[in-house]
N, C-alpha and C. Protein backbone atom coordinates (compact mmCIF):
# COMPACT_ATOMS: atom_id res chain seq x y z
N UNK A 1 -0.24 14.13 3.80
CA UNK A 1 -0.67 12.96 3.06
C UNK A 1 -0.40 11.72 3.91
N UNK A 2 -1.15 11.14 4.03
CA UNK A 2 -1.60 9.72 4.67
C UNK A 2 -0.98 8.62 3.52
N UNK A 3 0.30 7.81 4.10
CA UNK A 3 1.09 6.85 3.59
C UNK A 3 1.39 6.02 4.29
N UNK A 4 0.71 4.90 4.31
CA UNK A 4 0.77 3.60 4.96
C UNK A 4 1.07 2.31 4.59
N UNK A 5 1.74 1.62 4.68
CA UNK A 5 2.61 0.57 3.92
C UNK A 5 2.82 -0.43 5.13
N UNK A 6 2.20 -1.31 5.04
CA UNK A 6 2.03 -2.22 6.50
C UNK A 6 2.02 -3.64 6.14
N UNK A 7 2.03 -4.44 7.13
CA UNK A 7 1.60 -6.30 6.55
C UNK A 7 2.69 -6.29 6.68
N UNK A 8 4.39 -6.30 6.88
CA UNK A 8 5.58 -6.30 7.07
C UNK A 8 5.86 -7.42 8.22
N UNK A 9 5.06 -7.11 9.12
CA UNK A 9 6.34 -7.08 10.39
C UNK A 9 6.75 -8.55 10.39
N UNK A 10 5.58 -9.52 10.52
CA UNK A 10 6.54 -10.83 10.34
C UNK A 10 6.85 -11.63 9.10
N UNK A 11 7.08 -10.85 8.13
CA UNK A 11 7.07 -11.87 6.49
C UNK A 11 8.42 -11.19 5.87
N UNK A 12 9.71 -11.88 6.78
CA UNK A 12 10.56 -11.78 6.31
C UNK A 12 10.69 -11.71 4.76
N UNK A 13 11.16 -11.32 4.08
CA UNK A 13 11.52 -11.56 2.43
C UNK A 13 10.65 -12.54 1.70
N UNK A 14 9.31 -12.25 2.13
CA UNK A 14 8.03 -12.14 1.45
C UNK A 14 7.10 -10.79 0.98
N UNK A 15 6.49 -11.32 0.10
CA UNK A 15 6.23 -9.55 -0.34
C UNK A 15 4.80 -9.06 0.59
N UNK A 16 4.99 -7.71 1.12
CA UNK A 16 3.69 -7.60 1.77
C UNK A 16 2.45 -7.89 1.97
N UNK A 17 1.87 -8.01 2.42
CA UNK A 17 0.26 -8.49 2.03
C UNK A 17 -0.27 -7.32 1.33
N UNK A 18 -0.34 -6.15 1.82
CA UNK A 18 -0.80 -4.67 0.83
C UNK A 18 -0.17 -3.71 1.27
N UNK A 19 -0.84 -2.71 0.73
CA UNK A 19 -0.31 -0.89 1.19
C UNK A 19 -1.32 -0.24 0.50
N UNK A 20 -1.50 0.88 1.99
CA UNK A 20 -2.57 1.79 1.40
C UNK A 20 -1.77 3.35 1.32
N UNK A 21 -2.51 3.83 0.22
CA UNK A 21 -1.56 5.29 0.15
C UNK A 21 -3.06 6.43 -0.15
N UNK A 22 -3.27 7.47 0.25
CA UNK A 22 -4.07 8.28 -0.08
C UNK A 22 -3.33 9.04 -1.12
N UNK A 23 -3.64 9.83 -2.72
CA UNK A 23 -3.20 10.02 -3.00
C UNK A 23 -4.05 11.53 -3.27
N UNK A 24 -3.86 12.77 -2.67
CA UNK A 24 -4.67 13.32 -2.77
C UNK A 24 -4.75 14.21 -3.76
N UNK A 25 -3.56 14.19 -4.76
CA UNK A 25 -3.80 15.11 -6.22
C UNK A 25 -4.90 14.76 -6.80
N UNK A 26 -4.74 13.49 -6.87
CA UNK A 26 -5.53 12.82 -7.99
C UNK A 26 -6.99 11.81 -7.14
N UNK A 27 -7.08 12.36 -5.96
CA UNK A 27 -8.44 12.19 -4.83
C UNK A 27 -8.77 10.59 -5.20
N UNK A 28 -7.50 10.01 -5.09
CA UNK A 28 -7.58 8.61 -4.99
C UNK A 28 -7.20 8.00 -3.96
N UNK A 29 -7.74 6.86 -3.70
CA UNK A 29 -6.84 5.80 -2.13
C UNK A 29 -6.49 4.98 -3.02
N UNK A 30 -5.39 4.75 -3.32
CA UNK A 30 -4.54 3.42 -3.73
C UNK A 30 -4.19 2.47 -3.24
N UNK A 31 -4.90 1.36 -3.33
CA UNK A 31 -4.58 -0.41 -2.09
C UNK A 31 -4.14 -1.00 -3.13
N UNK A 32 -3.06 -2.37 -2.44
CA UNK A 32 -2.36 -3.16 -3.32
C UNK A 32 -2.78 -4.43 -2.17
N UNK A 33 -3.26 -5.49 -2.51
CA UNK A 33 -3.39 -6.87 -1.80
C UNK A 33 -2.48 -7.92 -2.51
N UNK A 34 -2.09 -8.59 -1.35
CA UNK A 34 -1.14 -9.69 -2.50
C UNK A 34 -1.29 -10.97 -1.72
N UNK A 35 -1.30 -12.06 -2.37
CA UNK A 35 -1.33 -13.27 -1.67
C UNK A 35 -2.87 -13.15 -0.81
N UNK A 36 -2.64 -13.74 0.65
CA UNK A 36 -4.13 -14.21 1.16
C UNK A 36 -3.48 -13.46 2.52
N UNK A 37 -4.31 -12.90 3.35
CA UNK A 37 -4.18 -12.11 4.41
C UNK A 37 -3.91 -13.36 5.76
N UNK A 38 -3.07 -13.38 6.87
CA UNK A 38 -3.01 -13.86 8.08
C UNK A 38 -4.02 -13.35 8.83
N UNK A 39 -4.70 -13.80 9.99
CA UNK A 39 -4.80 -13.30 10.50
C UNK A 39 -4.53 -11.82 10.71
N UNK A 40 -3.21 -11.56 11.52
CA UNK A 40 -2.37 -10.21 11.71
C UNK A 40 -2.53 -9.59 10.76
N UNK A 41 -2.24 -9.64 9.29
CA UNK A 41 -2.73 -8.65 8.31
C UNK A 41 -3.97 -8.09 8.71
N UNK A 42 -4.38 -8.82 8.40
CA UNK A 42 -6.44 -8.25 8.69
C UNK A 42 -6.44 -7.05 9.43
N UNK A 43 -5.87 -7.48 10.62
CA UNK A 43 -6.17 -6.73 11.95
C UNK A 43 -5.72 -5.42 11.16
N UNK A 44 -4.58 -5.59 10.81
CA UNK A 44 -3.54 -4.53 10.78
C UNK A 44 -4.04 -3.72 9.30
N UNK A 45 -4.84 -4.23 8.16
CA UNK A 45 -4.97 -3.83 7.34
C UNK A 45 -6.26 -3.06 7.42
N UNK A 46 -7.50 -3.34 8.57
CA UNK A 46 -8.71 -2.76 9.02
C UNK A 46 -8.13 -1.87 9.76
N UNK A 47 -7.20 -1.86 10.89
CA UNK A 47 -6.67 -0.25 11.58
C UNK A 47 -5.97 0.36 10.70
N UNK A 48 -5.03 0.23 9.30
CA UNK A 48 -4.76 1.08 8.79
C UNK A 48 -5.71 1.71 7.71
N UNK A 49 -6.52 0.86 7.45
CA UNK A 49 -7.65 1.56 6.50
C UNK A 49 -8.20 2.78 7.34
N UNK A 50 -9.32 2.27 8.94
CA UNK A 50 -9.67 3.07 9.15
C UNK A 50 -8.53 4.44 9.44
N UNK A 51 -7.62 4.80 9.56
CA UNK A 51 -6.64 6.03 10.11
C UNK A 51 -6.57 6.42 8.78
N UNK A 52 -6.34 5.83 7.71
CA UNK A 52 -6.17 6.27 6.04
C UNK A 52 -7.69 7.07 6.03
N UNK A 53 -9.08 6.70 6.09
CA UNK A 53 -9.93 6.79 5.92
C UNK A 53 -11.00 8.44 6.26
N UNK A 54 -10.29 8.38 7.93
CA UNK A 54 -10.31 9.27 8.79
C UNK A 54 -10.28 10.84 8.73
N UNK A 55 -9.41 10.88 7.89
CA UNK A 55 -9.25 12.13 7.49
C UNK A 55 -9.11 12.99 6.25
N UNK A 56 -10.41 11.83 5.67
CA UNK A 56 -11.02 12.48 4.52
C UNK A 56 -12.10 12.40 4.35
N UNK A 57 -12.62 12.87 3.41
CA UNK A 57 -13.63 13.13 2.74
C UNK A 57 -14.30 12.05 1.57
N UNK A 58 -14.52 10.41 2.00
CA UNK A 58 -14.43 9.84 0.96
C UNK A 58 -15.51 9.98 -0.47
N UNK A 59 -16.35 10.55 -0.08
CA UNK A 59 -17.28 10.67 -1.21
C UNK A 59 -16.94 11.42 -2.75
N UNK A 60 -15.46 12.03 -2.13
CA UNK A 60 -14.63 12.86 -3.06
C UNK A 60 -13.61 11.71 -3.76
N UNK A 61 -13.50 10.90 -3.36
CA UNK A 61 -12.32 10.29 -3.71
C UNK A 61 -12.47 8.93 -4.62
N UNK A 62 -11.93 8.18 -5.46
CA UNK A 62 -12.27 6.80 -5.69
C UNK A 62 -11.17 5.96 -4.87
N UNK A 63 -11.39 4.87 -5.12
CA UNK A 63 -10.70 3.82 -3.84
C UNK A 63 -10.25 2.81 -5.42
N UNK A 64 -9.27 2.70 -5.63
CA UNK A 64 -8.23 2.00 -6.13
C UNK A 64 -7.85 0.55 -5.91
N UNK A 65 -8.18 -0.62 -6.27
CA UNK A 65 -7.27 -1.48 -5.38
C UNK A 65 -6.84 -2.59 -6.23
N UNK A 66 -4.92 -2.73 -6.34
CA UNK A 66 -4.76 -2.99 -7.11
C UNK A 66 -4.64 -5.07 -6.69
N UNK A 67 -5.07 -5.87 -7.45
CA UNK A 67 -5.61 -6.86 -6.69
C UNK A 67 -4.85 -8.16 -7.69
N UNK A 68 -4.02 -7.67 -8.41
CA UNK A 68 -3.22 -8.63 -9.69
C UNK A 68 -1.94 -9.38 -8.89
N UNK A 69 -1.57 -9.09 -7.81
CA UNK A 69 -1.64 -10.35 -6.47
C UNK A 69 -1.62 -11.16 -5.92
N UNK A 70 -2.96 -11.01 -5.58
CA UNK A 70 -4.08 -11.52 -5.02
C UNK A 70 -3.93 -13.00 -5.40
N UNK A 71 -4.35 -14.37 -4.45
CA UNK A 71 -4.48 -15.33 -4.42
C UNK A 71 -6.07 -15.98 -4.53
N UNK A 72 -6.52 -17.00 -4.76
CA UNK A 72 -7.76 -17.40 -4.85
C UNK A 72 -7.94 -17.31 -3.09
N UNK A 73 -9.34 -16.76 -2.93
CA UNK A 73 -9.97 -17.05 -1.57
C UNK A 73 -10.60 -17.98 -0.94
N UNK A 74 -10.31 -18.78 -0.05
CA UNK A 74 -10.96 -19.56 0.68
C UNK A 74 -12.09 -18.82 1.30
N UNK A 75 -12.84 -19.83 1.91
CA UNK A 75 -14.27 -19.49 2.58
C UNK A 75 -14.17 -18.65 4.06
N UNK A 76 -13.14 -18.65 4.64
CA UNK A 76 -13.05 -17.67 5.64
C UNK A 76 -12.36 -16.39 5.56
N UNK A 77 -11.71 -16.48 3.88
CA UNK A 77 -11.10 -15.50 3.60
C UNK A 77 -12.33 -14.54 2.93
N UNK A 78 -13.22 -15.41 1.99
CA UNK A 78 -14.44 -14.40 1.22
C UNK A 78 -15.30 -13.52 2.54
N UNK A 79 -15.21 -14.10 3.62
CA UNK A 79 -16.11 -13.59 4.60
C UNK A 79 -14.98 -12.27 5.01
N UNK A 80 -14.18 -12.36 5.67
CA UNK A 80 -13.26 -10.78 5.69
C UNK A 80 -13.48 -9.65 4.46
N UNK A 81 -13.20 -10.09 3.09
CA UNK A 81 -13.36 -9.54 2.22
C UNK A 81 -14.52 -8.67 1.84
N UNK A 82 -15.66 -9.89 2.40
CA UNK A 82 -17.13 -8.80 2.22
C UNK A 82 -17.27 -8.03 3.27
N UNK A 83 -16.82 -8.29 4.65
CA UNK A 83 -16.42 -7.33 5.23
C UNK A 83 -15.91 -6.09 4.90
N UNK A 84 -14.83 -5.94 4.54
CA UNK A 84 -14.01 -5.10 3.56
C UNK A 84 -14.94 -4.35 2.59
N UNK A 85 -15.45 -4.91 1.92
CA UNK A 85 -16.31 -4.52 0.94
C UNK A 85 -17.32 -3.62 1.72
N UNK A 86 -18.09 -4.18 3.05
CA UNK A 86 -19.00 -3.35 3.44
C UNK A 86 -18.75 -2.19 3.96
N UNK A 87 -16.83 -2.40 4.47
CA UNK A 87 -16.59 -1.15 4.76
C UNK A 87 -16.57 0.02 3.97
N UNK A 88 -15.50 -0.29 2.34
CA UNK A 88 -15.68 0.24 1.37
C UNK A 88 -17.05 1.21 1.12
N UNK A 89 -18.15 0.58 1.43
CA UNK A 89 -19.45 0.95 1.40
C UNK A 89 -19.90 2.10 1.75
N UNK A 90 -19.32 1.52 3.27
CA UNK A 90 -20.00 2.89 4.60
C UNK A 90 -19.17 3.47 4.36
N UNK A 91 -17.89 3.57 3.48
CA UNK A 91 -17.25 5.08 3.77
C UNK A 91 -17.49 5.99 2.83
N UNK A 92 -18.05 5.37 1.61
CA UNK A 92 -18.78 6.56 0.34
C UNK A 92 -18.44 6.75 -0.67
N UNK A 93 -16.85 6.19 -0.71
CA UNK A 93 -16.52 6.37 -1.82
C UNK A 93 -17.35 6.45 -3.08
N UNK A 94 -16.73 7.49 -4.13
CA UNK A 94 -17.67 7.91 -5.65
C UNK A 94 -17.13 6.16 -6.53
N UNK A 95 -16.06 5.66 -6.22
CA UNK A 95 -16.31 4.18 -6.85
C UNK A 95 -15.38 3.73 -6.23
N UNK A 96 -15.22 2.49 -6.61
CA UNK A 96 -14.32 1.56 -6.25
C UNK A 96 -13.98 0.60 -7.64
N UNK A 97 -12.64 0.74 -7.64
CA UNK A 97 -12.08 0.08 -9.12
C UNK A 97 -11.49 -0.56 -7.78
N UNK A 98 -11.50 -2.25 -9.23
CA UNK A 98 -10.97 -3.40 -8.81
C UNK A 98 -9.62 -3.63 -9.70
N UNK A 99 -8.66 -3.85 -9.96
CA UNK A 99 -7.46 -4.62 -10.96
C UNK A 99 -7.44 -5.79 -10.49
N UNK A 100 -7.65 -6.38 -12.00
CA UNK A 100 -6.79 -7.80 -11.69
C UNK A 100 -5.93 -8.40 -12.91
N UNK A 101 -5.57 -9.53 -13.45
CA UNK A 101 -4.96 -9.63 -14.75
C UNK A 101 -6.05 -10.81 -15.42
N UNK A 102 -5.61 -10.79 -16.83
CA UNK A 102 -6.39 -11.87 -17.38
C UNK A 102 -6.72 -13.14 -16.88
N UNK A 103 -5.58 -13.57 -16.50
CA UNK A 103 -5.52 -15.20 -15.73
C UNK A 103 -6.21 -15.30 -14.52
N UNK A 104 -7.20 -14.49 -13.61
CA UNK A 104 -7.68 -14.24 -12.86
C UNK A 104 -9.30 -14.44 -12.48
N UNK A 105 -9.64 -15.28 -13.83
CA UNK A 105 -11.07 -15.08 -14.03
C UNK A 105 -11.89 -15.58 -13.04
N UNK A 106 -11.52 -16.81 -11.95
CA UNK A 106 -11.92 -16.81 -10.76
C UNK A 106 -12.34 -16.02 -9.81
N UNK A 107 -10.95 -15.19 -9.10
CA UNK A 107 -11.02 -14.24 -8.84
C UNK A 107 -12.06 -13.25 -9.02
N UNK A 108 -12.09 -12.91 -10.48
CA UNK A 108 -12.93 -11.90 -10.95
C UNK A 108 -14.40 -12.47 -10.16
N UNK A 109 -15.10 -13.51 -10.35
CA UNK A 109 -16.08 -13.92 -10.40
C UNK A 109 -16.30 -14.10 -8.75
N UNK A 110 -15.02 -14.21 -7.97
CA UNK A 110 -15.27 -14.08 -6.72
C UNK A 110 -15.77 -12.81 -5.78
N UNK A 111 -14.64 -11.91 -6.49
CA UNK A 111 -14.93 -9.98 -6.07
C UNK A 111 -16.04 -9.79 -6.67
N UNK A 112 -16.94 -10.16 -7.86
CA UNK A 112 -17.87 -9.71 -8.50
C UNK A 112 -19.31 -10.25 -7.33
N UNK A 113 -19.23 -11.61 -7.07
CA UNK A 113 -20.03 -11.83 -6.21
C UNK A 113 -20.39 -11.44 -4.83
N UNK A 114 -19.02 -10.99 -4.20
CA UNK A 114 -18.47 -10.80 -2.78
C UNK A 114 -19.13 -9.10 -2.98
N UNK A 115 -18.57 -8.63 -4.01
CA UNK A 115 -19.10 -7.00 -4.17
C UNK A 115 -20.44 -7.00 -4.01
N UNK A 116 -21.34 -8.16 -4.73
CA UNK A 116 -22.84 -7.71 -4.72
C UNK A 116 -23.58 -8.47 -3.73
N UNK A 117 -22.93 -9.37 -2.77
CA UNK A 117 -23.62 -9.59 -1.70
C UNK A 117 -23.23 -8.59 -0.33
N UNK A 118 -22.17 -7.86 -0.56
CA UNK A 118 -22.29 -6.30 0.61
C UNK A 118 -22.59 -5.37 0.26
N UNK A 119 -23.51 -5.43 -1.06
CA UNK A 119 -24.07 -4.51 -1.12
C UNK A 119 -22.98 -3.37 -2.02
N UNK A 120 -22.03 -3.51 -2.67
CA UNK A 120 -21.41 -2.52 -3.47
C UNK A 120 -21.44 -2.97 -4.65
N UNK A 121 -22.40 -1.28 -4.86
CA UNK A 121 -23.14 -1.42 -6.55
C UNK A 121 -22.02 -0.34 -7.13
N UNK A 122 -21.18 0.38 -6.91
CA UNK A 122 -20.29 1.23 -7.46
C UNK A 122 -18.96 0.73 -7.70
N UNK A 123 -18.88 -0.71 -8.09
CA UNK A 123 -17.69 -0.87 -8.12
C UNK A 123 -17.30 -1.24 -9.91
N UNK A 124 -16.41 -1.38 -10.24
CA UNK A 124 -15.70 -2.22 -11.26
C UNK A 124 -14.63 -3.00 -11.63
N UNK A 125 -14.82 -3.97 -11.69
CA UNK A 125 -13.54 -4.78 -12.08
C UNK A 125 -13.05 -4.69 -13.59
N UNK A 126 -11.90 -3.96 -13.44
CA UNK A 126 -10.93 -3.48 -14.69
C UNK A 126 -9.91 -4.85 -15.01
N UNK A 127 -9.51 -5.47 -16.10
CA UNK A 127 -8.71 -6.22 -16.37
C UNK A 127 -7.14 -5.80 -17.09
N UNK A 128 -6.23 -6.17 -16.18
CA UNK A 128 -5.33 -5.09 -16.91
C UNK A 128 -3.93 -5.98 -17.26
């Protein structure tokens, strides 16, 4: 099992940016995003996706991501994201659930847009 927990190295006693975990009982990838990505996250959160990614089978799996977090996105941040999203895409997953919390309705309206301009029609945003 593929367990990756990264975004660490320079955010002293700040909470990670995310973690990805494959969880393969239950043929889920579980992501957690928090706050707004650095630079270095990015990098580090696109090489650990792809190695998470790698050695499965995603069309079997749903992709999880828990996003209650998450900070409002700026305009160079929505552009990574749909990135993200397009990767989400090309890898096949059977869906992609979004979390976020009530107070989030921005947000919501941001992933909702960001989802349907890369093109991901399999997703949902769950409110939890």
């Amino acid at each position: 099992m593929v367990n990756i927990e990264e975004g660490q190295e320079d955010k002293h006693m700040t909470q990670q940016a995310y973690s990805i975990k494959v969880n393969q009982a239950t043929k889920t990838m579980e992501m957690m995003v928090s706050g707004t990505f650095t630079p270095q996250d990015y990098e580090n959160f696109v090489k650990d996706y792809i190695a998470s990614t790698t050695s499965m089978n995603a069309a079997e799996y749903k992709l999880e991501v828990d996003c209650r977090q998450m900070a409002l996105l700026r305009q160079e941040e929505v552009e990574k994201l749909k990135a993200s999203f397009t990767r989400y895409k090309e890898s096949g997953f059977q869906q992609v659930i979004l979390i976020i919390t009530q107070a989030q309705l921005v947000n919501k309206m941001q992933l909702a847009r960001v989802a349907r301009e890369a093109g991901l029609g399999n997703v949902e945003i769950i409110v939890q």
